[in-house]
PDB file of N, CA and C in Angstrom:
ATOM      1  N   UNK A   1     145.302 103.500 106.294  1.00  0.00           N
ATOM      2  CA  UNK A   1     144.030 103.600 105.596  1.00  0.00           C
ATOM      3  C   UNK A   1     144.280 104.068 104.170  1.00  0.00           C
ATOM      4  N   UNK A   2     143.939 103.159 103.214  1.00  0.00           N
ATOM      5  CA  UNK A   2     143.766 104.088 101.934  1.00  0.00           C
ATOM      6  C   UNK A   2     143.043 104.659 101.124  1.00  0.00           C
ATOM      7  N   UNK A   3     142.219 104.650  99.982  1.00  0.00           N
ATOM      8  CA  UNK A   3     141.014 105.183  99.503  1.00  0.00           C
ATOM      9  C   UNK A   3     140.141 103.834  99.269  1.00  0.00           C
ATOM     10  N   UNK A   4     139.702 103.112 100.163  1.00  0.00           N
ATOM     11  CA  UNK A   4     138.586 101.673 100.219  1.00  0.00           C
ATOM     12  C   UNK A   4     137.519 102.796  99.580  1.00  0.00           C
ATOM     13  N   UNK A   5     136.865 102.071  99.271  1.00  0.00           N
ATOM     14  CA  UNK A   5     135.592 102.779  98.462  1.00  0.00           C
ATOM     15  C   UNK A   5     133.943 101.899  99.300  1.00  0.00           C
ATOM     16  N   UNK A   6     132.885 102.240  99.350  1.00  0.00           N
ATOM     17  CA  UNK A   6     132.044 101.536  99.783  1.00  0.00           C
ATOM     18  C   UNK A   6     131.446 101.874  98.384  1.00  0.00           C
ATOM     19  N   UNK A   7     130.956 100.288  98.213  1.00  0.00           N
ATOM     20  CA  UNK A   7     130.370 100.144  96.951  1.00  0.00           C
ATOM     21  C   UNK A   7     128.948  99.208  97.629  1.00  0.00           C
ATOM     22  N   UNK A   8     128.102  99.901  97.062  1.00  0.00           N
ATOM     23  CA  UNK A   8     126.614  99.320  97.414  1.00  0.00           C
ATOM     24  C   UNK A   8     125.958  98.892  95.890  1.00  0.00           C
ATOM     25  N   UNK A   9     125.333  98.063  95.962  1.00  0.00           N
ATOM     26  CA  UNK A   9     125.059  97.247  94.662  1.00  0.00           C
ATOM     27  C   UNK A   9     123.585  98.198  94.572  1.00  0.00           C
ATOM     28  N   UNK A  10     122.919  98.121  93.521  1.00  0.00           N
ATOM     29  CA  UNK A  10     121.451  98.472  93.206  1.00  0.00           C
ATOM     30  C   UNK A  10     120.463  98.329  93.732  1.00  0.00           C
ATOM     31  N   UNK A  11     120.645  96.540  94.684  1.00  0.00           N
ATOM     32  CA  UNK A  11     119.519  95.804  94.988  1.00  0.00           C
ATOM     33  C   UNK A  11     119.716  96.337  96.870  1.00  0.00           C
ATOM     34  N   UNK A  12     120.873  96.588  97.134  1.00  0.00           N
ATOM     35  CA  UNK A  12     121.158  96.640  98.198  1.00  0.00           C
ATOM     36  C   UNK A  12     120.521  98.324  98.694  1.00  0.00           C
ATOM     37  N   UNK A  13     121.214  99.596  98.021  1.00  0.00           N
ATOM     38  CA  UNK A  13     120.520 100.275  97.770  1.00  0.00           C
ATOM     39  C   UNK A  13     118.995 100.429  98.038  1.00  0.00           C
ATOM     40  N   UNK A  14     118.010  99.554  97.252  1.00  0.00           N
ATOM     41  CA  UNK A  14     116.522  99.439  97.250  1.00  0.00           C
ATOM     42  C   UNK A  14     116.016  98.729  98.955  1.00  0.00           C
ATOM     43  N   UNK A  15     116.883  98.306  99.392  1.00  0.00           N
ATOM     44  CA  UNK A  15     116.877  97.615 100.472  1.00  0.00           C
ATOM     45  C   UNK A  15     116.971  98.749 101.305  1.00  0.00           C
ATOM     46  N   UNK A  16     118.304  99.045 101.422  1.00  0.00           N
ATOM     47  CA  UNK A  16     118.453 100.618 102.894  1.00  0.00           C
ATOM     48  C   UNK A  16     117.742 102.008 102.482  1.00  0.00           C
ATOM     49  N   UNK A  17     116.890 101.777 101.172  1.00  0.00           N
ATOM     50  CA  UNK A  17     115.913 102.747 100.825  1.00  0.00           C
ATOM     51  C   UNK A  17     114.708 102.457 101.493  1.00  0.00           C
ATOM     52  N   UNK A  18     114.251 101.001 101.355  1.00  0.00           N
ATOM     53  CA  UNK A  18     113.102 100.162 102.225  1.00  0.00           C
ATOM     54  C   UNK A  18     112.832 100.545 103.756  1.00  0.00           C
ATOM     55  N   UNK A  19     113.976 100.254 104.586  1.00  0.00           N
ATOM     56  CA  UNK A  19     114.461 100.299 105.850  1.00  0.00           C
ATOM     57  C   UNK A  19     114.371 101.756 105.863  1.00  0.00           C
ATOM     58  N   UNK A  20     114.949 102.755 105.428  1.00  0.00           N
ATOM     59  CA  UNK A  20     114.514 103.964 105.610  1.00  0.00           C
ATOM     60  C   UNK A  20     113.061 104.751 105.850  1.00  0.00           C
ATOM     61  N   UNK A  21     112.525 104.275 104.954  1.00  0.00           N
ATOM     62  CA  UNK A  21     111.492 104.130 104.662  1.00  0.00           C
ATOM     63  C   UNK A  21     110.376 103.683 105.996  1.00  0.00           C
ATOM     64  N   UNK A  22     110.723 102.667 106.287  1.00  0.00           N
ATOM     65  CA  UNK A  22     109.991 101.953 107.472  1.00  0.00           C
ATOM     66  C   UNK A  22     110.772 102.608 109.076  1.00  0.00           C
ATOM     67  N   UNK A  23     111.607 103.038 109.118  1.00  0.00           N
ATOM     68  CA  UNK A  23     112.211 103.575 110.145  1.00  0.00           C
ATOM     69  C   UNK A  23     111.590 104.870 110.213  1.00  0.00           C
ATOM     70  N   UNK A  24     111.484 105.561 109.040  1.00  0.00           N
ATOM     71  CA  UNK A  24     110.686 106.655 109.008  1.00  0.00           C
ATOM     72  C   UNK A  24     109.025 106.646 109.866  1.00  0.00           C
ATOM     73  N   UNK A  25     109.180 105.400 108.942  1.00  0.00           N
ATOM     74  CA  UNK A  25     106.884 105.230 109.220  1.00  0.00           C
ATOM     75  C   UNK A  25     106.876 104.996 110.618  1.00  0.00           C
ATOM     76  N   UNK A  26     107.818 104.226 111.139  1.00  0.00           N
ATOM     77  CA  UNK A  26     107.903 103.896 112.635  1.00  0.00           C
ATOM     78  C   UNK A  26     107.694 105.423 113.714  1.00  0.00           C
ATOM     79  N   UNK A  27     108.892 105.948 112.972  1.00  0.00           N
ATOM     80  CA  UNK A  27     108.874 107.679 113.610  1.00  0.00           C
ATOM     81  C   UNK A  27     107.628 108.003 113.955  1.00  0.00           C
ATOM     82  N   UNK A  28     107.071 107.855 112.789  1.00  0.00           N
ATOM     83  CA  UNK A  28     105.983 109.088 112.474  1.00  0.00           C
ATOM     84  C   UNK A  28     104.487 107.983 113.458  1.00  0.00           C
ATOM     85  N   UNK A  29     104.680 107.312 112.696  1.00  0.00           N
ATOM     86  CA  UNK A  29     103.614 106.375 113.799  1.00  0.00           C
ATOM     87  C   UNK A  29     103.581 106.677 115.575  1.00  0.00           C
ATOM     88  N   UNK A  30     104.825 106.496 116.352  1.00  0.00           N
ATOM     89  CA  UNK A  30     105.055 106.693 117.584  1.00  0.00           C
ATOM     90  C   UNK A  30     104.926 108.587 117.333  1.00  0.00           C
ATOM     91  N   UNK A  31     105.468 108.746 117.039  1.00  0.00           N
ATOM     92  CA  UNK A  31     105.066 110.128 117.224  1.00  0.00           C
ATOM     93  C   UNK A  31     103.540 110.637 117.364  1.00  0.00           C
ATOM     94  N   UNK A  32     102.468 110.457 116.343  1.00  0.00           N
ATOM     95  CA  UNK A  32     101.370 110.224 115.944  1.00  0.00           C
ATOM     96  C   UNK A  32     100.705 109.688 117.751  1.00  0.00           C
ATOM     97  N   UNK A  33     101.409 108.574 118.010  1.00  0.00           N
ATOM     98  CA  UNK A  33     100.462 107.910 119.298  1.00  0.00           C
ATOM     99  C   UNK A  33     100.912 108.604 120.618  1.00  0.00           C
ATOM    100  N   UNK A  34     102.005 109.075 120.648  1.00  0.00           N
ATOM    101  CA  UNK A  34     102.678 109.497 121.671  1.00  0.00           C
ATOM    102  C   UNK A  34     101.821 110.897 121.497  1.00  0.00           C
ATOM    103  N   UNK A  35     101.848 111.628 120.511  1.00  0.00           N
ATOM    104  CA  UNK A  35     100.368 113.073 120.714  1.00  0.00           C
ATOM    105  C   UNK A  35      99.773 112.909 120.960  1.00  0.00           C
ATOM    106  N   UNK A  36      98.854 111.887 120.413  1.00  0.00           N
ATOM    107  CA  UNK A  36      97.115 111.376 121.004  1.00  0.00           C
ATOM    108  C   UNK A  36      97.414 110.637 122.824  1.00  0.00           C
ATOM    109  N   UNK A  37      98.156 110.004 123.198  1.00  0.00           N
ATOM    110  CA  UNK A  37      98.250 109.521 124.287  1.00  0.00           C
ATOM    111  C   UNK A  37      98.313 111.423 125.211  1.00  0.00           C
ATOM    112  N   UNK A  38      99.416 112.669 125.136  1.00  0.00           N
ATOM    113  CA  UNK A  38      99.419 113.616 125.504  1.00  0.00           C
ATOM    114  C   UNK A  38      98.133 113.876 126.118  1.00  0.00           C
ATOM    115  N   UNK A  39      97.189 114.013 124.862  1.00  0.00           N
ATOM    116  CA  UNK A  39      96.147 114.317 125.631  1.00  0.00           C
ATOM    117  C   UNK A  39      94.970 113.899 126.010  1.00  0.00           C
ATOM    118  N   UNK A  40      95.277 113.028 126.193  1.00  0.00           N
ATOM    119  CA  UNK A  40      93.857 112.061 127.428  1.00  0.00           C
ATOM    120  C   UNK A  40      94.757 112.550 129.059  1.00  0.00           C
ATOM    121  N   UNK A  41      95.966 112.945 129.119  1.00  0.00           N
ATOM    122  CA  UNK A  41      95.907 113.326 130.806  1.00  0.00           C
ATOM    123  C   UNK A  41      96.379 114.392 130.910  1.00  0.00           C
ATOM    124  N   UNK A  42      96.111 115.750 129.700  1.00  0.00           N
ATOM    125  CA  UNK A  42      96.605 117.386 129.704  1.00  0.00           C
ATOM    126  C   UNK A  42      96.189 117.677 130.956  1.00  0.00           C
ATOM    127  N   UNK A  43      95.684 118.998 130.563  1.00  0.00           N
ATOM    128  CA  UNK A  43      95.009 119.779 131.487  1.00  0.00           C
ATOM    129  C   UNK A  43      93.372 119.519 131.911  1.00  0.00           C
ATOM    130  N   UNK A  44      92.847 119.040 133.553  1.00  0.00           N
ATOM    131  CA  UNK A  44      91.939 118.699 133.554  1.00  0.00           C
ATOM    132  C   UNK A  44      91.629 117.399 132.821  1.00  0.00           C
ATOM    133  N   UNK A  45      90.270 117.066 132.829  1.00  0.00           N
ATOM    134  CA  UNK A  45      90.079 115.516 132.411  1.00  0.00           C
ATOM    135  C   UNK A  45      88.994 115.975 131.339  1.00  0.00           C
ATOM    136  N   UNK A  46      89.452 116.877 129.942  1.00  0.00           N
ATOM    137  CA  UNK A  46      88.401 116.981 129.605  1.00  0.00           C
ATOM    138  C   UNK A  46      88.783 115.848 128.439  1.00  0.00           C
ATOM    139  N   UNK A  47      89.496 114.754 128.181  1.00  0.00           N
ATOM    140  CA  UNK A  47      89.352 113.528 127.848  1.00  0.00           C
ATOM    141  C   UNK A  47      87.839 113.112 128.535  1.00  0.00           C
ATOM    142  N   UNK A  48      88.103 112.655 129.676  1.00  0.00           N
ATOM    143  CA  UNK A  48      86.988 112.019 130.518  1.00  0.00           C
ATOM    144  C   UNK A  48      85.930 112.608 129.786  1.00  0.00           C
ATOM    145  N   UNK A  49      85.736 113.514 129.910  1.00  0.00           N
ATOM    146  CA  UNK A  49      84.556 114.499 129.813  1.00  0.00           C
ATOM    147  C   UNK A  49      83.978 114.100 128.406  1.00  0.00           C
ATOM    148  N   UNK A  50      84.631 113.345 127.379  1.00  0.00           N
ATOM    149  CA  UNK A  50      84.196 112.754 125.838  1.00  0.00           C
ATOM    150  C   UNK A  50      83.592 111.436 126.058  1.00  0.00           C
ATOM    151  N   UNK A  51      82.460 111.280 124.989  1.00  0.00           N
ATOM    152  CA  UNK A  51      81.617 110.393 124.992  1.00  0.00           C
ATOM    153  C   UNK A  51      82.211 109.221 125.038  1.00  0.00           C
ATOM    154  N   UNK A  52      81.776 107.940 125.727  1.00  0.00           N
ATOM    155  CA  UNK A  52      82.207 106.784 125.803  1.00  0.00           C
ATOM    156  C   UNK A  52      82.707 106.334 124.172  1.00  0.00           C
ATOM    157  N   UNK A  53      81.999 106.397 123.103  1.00  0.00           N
ATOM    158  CA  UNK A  53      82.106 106.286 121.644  1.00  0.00           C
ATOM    159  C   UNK A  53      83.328 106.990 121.388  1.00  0.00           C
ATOM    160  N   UNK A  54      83.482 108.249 122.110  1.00  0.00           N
ATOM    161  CA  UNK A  54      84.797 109.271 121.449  1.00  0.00           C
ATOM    162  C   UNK A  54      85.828 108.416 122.315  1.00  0.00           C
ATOM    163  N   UNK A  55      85.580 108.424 123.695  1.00  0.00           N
ATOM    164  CA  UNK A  55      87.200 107.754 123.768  1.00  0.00           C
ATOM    165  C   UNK A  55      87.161 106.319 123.126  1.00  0.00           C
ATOM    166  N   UNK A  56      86.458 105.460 123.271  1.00  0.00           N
ATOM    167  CA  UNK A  56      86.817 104.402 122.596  1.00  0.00           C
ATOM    168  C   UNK A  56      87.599 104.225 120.890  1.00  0.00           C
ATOM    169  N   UNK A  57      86.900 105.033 120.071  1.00  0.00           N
ATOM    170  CA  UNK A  57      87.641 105.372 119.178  1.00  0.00           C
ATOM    171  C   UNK A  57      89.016 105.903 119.163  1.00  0.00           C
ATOM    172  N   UNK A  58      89.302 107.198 120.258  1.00  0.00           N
ATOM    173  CA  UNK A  58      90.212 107.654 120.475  1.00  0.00           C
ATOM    174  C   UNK A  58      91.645 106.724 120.596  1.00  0.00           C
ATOM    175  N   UNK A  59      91.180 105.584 121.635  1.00  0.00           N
ATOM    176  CA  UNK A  59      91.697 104.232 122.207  1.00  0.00           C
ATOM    177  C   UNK A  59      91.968 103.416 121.090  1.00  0.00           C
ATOM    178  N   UNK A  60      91.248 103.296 120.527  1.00  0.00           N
ATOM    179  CA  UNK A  60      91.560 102.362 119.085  1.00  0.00           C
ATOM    180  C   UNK A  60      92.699 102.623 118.017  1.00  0.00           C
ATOM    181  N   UNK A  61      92.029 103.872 117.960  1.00  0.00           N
ATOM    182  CA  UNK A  61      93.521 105.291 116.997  1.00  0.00           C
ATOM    183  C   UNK A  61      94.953 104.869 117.702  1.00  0.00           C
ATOM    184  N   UNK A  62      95.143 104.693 118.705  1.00  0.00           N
ATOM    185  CA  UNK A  62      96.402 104.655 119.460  1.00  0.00           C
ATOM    186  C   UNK A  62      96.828 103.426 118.945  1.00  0.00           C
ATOM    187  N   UNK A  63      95.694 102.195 119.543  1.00  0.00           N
ATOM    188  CA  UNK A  63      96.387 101.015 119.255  1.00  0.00           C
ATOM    189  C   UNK A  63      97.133 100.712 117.990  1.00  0.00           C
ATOM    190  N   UNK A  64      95.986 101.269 116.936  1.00  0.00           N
ATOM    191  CA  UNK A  64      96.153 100.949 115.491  1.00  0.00           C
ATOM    192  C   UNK A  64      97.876 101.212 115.100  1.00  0.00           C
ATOM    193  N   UNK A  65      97.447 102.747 115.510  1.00  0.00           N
ATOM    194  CA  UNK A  65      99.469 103.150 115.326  1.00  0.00           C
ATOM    195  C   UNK A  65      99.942 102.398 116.282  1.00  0.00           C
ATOM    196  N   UNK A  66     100.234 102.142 116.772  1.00  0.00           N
ATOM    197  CA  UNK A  66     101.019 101.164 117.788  1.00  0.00           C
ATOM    198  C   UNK A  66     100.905  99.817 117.009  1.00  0.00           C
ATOM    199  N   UNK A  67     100.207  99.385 116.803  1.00  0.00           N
ATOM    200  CA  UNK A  67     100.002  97.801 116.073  1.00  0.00           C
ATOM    201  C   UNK A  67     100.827  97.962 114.303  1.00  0.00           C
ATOM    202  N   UNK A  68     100.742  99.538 113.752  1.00  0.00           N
ATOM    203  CA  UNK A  68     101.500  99.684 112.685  1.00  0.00           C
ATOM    204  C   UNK A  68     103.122  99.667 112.856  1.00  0.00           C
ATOM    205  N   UNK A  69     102.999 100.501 114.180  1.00  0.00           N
ATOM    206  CA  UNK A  69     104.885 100.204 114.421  1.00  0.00           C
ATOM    207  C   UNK A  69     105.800  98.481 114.822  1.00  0.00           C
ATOM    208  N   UNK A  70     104.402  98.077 115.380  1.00  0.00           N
ATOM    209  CA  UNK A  70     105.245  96.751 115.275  1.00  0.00           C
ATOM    210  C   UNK A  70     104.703  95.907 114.516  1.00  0.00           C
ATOM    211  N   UNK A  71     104.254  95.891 113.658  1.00  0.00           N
ATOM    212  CA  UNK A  71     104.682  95.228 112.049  1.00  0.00           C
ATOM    213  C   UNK A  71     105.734  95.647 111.204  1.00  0.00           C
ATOM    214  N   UNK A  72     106.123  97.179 111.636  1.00  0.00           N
ATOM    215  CA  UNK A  72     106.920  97.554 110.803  1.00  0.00           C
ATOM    216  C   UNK A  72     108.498  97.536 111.501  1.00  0.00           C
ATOM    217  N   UNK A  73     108.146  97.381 112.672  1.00  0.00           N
ATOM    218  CA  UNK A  73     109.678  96.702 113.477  1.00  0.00           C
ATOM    219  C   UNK A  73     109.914  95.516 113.462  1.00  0.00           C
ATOM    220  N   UNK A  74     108.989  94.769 113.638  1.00  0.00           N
ATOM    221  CA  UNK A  74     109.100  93.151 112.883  1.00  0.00           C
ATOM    222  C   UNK A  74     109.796  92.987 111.511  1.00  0.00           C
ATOM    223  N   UNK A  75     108.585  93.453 110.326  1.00  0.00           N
ATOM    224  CA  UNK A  75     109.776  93.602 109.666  1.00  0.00           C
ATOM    225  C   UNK A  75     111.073  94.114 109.153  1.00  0.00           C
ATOM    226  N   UNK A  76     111.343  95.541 109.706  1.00  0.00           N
ATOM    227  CA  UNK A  76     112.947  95.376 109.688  1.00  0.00           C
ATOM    228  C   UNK A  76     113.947  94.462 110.542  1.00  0.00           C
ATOM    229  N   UNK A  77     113.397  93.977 111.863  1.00  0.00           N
ATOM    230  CA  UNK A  77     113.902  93.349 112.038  1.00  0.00           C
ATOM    231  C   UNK A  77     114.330  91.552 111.301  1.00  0.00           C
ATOM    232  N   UNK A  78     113.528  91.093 110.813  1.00  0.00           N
ATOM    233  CA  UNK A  78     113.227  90.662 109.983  1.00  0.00           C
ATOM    234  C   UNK A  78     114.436  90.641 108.802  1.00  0.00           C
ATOM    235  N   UNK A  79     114.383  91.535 108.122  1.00  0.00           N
ATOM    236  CA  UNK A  79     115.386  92.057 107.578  1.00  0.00           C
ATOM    237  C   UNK A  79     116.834  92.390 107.577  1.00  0.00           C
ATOM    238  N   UNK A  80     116.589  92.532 108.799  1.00  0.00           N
ATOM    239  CA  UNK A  80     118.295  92.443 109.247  1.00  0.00           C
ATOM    240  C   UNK A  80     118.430  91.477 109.979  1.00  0.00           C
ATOM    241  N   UNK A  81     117.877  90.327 110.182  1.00  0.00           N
ATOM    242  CA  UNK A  81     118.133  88.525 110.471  1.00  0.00           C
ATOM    243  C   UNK A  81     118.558  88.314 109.139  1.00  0.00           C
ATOM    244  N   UNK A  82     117.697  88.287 107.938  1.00  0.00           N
ATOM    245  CA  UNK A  82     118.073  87.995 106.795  1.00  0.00           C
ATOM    246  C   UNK A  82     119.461  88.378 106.027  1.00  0.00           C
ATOM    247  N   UNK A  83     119.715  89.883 106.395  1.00  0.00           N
ATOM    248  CA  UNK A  83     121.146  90.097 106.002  1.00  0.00           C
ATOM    249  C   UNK A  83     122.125  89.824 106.548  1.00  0.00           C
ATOM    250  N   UNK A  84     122.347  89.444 107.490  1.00  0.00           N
ATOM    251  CA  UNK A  84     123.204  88.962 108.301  1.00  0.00           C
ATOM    252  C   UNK A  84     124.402  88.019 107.518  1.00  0.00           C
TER     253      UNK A  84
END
């Protein structure tokens, strides 16, 4: 082995800054749905116990993040078809 250097260009850079970026939002998204999912079956059903309007909204909130993580896994995946 000798001193190889990894050299990343500017554009490439802006790219695994991108992907970071979206790997992040992914995190935080599942994280985000995976709390709200917690508690609709905590302690007791005082989910149940919320207005048809509250859980439905509640239900929606989930999907939404969920529907944000896979656009945003699409496109990195996406992305790394392309670099290939």
């Amino acid at each position: 082995m000798g001193n190889e250097q990894l050299v990343i260009s500017a554009n490439e850079t802006l790219v695994l800054a991108d992907d970071l970026g979206l790997r992040d939002e992914v995190d935080k998204k599942l994280l985000q749905a995976w709390s709200l999912v917690q508690n609709t079956y905590g302690e007791g059903d005082s989910f149940r116990r919320l207005s048809d309007d509250i859980q439905d909204a509640y239900m929606y909130t989930i999907s939404d993040l969920l529907d944000s993580v896979r656009s945003a896994w699409r496109e990195l995946e996406r992305r790394r078809m392309a670099n290939r």
